[in-house]
PDB file of N, CA and C in Angstrom:
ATOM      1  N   UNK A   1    -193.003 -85.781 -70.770  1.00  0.00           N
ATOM      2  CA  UNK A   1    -193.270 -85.673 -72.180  1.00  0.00           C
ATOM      3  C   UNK A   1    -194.465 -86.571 -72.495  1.00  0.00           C
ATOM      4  N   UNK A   2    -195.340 -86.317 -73.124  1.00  0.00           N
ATOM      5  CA  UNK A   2    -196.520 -86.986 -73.662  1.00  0.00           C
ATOM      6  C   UNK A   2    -196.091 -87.868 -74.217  1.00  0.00           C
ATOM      7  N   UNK A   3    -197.108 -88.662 -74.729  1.00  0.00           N
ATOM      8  CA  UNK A   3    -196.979 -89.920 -75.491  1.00  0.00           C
ATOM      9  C   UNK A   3    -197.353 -89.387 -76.824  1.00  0.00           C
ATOM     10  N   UNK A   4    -197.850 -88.686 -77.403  1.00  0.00           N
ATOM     11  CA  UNK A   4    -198.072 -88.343 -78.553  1.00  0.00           C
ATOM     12  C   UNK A   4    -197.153 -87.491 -79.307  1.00  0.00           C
ATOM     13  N   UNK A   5    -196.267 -87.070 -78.230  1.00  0.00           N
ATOM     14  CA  UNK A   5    -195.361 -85.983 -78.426  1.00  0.00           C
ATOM     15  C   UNK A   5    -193.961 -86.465 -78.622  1.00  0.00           C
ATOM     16  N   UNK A   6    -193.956 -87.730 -78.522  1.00  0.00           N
ATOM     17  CA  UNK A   6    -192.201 -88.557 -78.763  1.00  0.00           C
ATOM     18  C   UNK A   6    -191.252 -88.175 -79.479  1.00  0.00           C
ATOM     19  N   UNK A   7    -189.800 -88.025 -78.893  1.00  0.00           N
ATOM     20  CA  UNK A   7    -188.986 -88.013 -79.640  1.00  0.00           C
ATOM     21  C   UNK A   7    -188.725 -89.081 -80.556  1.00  0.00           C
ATOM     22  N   UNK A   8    -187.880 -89.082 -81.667  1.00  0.00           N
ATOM     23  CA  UNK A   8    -187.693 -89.454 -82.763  1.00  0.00           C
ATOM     24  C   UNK A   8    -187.347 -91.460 -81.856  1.00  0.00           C
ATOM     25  N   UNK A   9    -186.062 -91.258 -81.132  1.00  0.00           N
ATOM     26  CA  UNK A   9    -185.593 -92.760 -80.714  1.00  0.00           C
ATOM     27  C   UNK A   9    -186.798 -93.047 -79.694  1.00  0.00           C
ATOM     28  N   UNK A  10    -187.385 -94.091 -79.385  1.00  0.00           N
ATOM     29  CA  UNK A  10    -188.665 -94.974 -78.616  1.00  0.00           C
ATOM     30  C   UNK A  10    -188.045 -95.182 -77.458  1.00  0.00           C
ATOM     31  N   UNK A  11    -188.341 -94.880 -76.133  1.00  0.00           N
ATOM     32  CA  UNK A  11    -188.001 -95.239 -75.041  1.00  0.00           C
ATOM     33  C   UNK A  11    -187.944 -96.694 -74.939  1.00  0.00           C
ATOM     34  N   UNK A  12    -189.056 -97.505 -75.205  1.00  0.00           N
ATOM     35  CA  UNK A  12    -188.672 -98.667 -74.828  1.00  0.00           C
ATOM     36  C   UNK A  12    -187.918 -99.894 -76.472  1.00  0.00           C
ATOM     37  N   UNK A  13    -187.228 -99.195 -76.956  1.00  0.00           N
ATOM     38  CA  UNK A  13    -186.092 -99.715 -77.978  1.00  0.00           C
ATOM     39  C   UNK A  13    -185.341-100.209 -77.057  1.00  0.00           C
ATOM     40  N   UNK A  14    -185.460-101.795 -77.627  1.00  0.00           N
ATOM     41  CA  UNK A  14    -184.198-102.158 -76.310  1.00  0.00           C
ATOM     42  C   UNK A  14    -182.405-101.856 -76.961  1.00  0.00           C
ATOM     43  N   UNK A  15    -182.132-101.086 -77.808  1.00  0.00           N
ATOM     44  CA  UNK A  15    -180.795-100.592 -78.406  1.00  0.00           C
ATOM     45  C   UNK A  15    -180.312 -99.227 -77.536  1.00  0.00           C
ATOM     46  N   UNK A  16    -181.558 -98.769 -76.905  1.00  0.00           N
ATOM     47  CA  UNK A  16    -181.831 -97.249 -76.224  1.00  0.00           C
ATOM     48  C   UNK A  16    -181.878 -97.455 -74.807  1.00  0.00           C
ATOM     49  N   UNK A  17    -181.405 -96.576 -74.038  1.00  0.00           N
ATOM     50  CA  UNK A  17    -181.903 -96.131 -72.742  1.00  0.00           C
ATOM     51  C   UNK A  17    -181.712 -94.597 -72.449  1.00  0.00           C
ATOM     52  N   UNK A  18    -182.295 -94.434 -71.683  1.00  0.00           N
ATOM     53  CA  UNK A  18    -182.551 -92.861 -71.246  1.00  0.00           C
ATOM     54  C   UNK A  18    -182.087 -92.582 -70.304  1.00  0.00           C
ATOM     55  N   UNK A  19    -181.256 -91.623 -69.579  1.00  0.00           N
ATOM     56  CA  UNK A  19    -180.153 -90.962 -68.552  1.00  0.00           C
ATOM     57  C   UNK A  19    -180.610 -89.960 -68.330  1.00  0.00           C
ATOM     58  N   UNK A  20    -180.698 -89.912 -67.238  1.00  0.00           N
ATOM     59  CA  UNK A  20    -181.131 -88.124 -66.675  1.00  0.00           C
ATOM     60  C   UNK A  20    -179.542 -87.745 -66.520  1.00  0.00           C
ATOM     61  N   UNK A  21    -179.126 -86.308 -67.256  1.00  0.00           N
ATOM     62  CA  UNK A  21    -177.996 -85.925 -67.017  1.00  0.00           C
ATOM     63  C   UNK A  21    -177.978 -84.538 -66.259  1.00  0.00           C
ATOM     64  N   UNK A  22    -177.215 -84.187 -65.349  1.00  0.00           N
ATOM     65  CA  UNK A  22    -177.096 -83.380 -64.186  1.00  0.00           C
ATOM     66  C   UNK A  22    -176.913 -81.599 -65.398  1.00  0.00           C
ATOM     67  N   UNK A  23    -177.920 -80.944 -65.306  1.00  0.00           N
ATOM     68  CA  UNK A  23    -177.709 -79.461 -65.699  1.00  0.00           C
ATOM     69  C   UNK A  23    -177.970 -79.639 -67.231  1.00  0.00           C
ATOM     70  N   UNK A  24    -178.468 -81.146 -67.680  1.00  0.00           N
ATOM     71  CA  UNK A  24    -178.756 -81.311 -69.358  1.00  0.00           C
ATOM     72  C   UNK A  24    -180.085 -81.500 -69.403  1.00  0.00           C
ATOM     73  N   UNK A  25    -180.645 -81.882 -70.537  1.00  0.00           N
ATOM     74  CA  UNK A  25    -181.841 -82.364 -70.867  1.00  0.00           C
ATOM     75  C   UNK A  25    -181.649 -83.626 -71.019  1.00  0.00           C
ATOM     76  N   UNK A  26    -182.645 -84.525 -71.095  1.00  0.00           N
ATOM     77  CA  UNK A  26    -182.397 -85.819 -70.860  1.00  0.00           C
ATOM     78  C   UNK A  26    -181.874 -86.625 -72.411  1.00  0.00           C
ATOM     79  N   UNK A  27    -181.066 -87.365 -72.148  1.00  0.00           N
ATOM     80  CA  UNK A  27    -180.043 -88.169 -72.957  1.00  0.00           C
ATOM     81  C   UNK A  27    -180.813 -89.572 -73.151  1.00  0.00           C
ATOM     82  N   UNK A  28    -180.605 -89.681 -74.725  1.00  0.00           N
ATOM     83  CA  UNK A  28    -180.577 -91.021 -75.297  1.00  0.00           C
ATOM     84  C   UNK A  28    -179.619 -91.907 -75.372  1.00  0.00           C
ATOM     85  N   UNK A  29    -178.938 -93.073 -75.122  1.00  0.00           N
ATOM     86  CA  UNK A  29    -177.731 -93.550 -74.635  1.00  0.00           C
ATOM     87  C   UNK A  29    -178.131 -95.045 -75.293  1.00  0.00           C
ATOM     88  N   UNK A  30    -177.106 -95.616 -76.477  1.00  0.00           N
ATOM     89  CA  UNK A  30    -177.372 -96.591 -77.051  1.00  0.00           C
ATOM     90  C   UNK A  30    -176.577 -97.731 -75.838  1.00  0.00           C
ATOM     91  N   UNK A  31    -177.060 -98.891 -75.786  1.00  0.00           N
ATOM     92  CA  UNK A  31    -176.720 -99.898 -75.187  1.00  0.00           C
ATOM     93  C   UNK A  31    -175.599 -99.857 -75.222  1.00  0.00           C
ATOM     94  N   UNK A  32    -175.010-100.187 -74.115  1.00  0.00           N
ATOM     95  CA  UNK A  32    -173.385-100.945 -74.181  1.00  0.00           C
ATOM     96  C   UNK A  32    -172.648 -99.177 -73.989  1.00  0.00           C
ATOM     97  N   UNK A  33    -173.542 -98.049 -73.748  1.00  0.00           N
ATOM     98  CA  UNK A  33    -172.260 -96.439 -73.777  1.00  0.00           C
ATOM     99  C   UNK A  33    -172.518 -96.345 -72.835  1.00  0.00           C
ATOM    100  N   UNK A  34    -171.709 -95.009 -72.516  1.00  0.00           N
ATOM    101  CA  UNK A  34    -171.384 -94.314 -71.423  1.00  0.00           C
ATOM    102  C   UNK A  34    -171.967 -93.097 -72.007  1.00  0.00           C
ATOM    103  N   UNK A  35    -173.058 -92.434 -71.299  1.00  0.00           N
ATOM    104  CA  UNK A  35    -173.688 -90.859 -72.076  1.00  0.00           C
ATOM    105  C   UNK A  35    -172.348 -89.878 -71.704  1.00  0.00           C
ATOM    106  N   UNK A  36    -172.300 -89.075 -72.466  1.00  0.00           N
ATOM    107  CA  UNK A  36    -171.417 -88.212 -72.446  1.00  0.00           C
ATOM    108  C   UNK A  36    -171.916 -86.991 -71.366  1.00  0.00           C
ATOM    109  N   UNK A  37    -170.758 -86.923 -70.369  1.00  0.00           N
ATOM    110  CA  UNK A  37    -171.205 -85.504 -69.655  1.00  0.00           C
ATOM    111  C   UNK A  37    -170.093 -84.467 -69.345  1.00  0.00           C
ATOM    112  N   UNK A  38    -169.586 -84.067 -70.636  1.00  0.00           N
ATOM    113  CA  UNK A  38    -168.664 -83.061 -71.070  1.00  0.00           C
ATOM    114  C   UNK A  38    -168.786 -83.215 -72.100  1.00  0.00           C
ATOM    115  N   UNK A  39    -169.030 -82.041 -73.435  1.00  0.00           N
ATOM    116  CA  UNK A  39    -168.618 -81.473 -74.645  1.00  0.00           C
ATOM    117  C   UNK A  39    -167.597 -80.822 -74.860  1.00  0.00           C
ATOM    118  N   UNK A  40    -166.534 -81.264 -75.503  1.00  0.00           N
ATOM    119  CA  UNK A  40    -165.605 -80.275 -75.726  1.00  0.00           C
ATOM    120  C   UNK A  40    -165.832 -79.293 -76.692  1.00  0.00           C
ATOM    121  N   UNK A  41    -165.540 -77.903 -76.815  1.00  0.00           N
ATOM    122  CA  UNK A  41    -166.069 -77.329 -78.241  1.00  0.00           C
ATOM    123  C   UNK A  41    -165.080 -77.488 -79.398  1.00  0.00           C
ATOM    124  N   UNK A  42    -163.753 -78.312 -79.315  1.00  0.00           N
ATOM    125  CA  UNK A  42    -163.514 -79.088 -80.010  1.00  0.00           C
ATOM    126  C   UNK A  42    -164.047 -79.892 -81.579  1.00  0.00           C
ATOM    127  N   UNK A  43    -165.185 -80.537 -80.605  1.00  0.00           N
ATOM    128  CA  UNK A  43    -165.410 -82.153 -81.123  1.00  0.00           C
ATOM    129  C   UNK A  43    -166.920 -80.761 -81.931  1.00  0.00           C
ATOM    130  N   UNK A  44    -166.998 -79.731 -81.892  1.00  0.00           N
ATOM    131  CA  UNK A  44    -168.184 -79.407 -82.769  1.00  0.00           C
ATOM    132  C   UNK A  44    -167.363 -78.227 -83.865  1.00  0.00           C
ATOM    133  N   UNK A  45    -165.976 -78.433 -83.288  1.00  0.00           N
ATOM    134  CA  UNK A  45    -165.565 -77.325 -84.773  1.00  0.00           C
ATOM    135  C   UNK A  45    -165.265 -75.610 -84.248  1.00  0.00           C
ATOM    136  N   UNK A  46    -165.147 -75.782 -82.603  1.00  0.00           N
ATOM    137  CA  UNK A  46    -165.673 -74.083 -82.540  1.00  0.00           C
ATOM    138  C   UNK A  46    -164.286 -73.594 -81.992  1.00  0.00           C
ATOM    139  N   UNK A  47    -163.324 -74.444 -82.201  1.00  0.00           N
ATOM    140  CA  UNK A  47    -161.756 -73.836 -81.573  1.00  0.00           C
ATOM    141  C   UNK A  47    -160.776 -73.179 -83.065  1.00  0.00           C
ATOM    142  N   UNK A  48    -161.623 -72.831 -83.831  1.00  0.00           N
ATOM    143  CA  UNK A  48    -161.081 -72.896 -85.311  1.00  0.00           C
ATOM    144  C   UNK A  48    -160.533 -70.973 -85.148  1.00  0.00           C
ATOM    145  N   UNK A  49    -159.609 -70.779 -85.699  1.00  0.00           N
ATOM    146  CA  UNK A  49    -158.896 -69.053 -85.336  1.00  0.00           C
ATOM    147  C   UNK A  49    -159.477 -68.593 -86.829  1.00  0.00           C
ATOM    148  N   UNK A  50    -159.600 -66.912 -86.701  1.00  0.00           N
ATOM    149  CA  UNK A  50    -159.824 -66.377 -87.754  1.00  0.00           C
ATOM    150  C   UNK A  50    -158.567 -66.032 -88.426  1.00  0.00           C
ATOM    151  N   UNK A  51    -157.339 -66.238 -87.876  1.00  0.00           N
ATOM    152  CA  UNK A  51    -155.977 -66.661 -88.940  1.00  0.00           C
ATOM    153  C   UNK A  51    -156.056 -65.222 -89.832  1.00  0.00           C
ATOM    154  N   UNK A  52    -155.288 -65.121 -90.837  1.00  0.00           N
ATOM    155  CA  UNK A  52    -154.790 -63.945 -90.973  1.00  0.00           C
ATOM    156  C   UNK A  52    -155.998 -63.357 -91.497  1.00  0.00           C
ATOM    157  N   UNK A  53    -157.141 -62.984 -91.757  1.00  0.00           N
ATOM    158  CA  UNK A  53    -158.252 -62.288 -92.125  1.00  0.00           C
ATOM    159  C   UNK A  53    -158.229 -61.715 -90.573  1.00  0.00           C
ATOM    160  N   UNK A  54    -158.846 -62.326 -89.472  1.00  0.00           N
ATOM    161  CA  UNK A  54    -158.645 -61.960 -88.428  1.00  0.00           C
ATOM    162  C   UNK A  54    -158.092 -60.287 -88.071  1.00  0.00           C
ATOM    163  N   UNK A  55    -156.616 -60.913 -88.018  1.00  0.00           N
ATOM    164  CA  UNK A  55    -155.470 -60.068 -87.530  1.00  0.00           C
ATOM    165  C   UNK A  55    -155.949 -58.856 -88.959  1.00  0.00           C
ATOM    166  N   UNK A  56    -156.258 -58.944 -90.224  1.00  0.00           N
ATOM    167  CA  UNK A  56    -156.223 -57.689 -90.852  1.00  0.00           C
ATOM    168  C   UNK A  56    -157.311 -57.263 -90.559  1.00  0.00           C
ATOM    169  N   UNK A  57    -158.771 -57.558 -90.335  1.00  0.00           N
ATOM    170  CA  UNK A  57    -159.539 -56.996 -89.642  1.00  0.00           C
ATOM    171  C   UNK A  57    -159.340 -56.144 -88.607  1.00  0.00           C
ATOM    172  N   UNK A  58    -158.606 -56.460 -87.706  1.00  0.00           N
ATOM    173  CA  UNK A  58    -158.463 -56.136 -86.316  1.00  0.00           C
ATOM    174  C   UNK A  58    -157.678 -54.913 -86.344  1.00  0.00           C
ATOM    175  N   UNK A  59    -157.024 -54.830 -87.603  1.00  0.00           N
ATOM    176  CA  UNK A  59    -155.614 -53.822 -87.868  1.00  0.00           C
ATOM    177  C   UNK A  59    -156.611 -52.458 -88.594  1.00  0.00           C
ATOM    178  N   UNK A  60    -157.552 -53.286 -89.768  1.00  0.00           N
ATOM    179  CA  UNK A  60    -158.049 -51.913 -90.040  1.00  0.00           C
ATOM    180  C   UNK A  60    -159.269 -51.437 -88.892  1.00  0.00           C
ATOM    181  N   UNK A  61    -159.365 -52.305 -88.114  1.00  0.00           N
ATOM    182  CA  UNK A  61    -160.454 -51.872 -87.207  1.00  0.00           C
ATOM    183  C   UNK A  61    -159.638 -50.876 -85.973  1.00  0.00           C
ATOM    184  N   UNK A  62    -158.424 -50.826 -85.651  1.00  0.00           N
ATOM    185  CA  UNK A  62    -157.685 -49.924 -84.798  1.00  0.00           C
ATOM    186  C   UNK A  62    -157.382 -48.792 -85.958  1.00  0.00           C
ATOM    187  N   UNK A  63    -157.104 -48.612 -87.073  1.00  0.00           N
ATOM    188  CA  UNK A  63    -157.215 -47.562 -88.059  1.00  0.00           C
ATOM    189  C   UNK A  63    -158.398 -46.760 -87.955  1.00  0.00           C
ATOM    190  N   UNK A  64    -159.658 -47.157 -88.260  1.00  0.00           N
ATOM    191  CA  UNK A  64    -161.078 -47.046 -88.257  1.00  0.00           C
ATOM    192  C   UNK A  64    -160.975 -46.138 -86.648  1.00  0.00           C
ATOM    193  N   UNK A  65    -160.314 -46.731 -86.012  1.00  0.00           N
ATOM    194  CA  UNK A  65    -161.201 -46.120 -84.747  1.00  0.00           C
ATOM    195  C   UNK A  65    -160.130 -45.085 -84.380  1.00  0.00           C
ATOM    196  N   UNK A  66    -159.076 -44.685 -84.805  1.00  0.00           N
ATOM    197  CA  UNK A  66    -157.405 -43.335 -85.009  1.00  0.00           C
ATOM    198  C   UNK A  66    -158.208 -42.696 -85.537  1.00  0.00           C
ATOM    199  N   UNK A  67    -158.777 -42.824 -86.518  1.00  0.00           N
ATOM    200  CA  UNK A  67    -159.488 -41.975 -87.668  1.00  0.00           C
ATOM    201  C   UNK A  67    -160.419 -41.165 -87.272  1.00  0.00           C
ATOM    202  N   UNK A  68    -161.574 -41.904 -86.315  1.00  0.00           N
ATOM    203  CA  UNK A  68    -162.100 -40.749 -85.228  1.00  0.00           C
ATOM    204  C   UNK A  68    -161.923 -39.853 -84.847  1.00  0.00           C
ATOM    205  N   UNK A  69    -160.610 -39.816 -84.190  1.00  0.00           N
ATOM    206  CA  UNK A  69    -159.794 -38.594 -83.520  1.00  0.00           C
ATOM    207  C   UNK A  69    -160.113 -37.047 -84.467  1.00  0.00           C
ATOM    208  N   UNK A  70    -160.121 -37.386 -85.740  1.00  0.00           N
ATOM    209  CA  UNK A  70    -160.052 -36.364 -86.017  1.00  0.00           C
ATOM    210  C   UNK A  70    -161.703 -35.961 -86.873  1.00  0.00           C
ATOM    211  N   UNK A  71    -161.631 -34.695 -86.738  1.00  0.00           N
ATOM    212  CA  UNK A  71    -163.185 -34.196 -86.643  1.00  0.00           C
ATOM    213  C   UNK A  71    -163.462 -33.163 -85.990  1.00  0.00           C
ATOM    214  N   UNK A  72    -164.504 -32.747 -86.416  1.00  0.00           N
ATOM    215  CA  UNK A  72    -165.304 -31.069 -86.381  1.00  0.00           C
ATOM    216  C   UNK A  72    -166.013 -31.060 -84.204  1.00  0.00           C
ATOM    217  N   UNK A  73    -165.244 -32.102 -83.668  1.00  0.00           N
ATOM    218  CA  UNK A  73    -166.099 -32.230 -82.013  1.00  0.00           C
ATOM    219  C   UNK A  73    -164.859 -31.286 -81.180  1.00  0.00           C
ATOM    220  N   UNK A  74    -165.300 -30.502 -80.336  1.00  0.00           N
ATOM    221  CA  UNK A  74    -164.673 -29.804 -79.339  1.00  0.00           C
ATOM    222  C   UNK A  74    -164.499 -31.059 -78.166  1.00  0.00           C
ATOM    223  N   UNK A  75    -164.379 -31.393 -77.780  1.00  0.00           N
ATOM    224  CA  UNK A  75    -164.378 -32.423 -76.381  1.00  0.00           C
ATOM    225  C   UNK A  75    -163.433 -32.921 -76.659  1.00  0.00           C
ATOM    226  N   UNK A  76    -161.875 -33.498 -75.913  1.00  0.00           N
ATOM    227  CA  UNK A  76    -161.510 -34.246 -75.737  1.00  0.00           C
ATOM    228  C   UNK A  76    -161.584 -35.733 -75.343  1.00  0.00           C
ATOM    229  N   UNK A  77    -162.802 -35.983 -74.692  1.00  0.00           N
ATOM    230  CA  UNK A  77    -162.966 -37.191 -73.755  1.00  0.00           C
ATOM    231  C   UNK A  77    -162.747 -38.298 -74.197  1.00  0.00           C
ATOM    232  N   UNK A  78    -163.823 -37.779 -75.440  1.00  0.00           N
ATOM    233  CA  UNK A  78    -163.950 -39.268 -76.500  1.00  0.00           C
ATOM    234  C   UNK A  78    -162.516 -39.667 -77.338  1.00  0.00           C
ATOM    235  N   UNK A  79    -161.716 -38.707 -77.441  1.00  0.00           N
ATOM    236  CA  UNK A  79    -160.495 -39.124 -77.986  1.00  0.00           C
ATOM    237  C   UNK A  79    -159.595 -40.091 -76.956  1.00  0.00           C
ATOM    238  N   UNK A  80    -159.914 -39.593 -75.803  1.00  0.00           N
ATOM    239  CA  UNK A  80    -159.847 -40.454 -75.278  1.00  0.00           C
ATOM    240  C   UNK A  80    -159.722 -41.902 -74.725  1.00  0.00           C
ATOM    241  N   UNK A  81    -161.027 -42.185 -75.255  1.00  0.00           N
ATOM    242  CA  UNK A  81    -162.119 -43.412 -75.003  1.00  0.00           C
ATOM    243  C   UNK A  81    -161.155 -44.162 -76.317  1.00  0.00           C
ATOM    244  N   UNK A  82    -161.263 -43.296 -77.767  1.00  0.00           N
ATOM    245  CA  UNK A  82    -160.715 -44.293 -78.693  1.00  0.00           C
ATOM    246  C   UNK A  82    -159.580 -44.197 -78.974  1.00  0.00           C
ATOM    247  N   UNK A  83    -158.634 -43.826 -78.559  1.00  0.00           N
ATOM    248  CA  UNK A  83    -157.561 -44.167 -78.412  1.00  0.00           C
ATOM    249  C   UNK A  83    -157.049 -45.392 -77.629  1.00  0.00           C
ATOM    250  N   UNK A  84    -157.716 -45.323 -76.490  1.00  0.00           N
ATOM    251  CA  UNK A  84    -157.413 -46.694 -75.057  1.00  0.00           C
ATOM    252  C   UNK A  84    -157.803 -47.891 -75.706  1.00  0.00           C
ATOM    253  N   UNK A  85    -159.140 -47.760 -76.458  1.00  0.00           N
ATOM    254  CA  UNK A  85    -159.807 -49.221 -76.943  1.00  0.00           C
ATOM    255  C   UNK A  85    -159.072 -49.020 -77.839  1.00  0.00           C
ATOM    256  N   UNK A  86    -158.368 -48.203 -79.357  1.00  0.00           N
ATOM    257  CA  UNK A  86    -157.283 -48.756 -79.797  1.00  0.00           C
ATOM    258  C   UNK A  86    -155.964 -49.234 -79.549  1.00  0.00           C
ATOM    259  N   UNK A  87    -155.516 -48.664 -78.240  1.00  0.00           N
ATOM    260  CA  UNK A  87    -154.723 -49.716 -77.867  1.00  0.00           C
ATOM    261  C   UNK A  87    -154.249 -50.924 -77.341  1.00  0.00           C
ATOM    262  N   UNK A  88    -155.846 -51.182 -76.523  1.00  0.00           N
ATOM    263  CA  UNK A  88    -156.146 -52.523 -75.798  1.00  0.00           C
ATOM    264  C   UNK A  88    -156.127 -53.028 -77.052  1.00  0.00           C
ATOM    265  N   UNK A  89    -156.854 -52.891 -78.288  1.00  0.00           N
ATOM    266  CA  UNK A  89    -156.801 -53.667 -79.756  1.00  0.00           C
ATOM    267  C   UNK A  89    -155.501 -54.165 -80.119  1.00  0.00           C
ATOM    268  N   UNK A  90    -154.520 -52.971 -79.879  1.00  0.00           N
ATOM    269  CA  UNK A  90    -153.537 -53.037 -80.406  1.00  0.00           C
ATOM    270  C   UNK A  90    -152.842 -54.321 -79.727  1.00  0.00           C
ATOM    271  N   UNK A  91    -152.716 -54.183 -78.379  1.00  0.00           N
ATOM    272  CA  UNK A  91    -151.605 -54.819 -77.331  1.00  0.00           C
ATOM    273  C   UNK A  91    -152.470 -56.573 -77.654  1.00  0.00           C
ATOM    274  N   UNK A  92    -154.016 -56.783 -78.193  1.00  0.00           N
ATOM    275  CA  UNK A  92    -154.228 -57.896 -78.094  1.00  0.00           C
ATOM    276  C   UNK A  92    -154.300 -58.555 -79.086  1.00  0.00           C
ATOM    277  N   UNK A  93    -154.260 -58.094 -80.297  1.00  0.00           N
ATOM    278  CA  UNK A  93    -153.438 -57.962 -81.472  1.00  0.00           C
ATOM    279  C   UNK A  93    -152.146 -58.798 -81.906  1.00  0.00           C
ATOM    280  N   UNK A  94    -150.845 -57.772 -80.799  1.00  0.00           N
ATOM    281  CA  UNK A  94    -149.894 -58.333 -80.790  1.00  0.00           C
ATOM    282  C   UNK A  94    -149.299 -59.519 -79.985  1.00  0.00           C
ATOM    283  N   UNK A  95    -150.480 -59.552 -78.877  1.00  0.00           N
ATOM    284  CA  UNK A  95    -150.727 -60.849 -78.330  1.00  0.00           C
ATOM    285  C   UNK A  95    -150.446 -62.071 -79.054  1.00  0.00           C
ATOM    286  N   UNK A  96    -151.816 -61.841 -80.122  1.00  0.00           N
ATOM    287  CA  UNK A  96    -152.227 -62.584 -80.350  1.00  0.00           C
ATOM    288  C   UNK A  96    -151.242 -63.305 -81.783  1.00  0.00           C
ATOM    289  N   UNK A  97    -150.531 -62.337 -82.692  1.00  0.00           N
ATOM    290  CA  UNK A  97    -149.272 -62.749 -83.267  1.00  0.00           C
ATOM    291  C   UNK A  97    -148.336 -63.845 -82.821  1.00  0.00           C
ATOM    292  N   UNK A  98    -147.898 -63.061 -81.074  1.00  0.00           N
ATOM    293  CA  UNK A  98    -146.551 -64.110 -80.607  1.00  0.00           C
ATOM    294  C   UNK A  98    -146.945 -65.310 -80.322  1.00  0.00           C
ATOM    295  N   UNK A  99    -148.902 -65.291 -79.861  1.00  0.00           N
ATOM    296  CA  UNK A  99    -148.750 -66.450 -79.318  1.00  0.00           C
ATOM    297  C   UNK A  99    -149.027 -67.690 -80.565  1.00  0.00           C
ATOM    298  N   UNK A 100    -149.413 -67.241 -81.795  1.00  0.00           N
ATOM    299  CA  UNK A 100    -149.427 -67.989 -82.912  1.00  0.00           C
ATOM    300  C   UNK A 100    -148.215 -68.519 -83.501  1.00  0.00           C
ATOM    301  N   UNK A 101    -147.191 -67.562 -82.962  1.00  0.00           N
ATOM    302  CA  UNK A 101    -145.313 -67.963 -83.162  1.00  0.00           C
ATOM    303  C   UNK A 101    -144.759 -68.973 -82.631  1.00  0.00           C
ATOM    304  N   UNK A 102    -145.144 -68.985 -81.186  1.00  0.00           N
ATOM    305  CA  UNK A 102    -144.905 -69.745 -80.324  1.00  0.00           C
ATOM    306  C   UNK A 102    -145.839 -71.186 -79.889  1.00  0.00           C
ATOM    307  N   UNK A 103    -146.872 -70.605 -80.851  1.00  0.00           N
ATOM    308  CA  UNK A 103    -147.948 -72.093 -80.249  1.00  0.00           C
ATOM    309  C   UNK A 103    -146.670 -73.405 -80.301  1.00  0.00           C
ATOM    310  N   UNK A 104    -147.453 -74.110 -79.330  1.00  0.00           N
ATOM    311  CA  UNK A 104    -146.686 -75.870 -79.649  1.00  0.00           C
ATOM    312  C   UNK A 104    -148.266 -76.587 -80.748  1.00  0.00           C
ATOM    313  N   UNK A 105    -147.509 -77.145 -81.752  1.00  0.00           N
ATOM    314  CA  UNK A 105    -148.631 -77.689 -83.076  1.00  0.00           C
ATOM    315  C   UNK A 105    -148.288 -79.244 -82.310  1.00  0.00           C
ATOM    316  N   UNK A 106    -149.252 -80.610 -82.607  1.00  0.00           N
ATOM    317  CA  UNK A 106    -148.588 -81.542 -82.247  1.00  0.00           C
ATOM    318  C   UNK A 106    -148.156 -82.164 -83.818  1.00  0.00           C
TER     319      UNK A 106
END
């Protein structure tokens, strides 16, 4: 990195040091830490469920795709096709109900 081109914290801040981290870009690391080399997606908010909007989405979206079936097309195939992906919807769906029944909360 250039010298004209610096990031915001100063390499030689003695509050700062710099870590080369394995498969990251390089880390700013205040005195006295340990740089972090795991993110949980946790700690940024991204384990959050779409909770019952979700599940009614998902319900009119297996409706939406029954509804297909019927229509002015000679071919079977495709009835097919959306029927299976409505039921993989379906079965993950109801998955996804029991396992919200059963979660352990702490």
């Amino acid at each position: 990195m250039s010298e004209q081109h610096r990031p915001g914290v100063r390499q030689d801040d003695a509050l700062t040091t710099r870590v080369n981290q394995p498969n990251r870009e390089e880390g700013v690391v205040r005195a006295g830490a340990h740089p972090i080399e795991e993110e949980r997606p946790e700690d940024w908010g991204w384990h959050g469920r779409a909770g019952k909007w979700g599940q009614v989405a998902g319900w009119l979206t297996v409706l939406a795709l029954l509804s297909y079936t019927w229509g002015n097309h000679e071919g079977r195939m495709e009835d097919v096709w959306l029927v299976g992906i409505a039921a993989g919807m379906v079965v993950m769906l109801l998955w996804d109900l029991r396992r919200k029944r059963t979660a352990w909360r702490p």
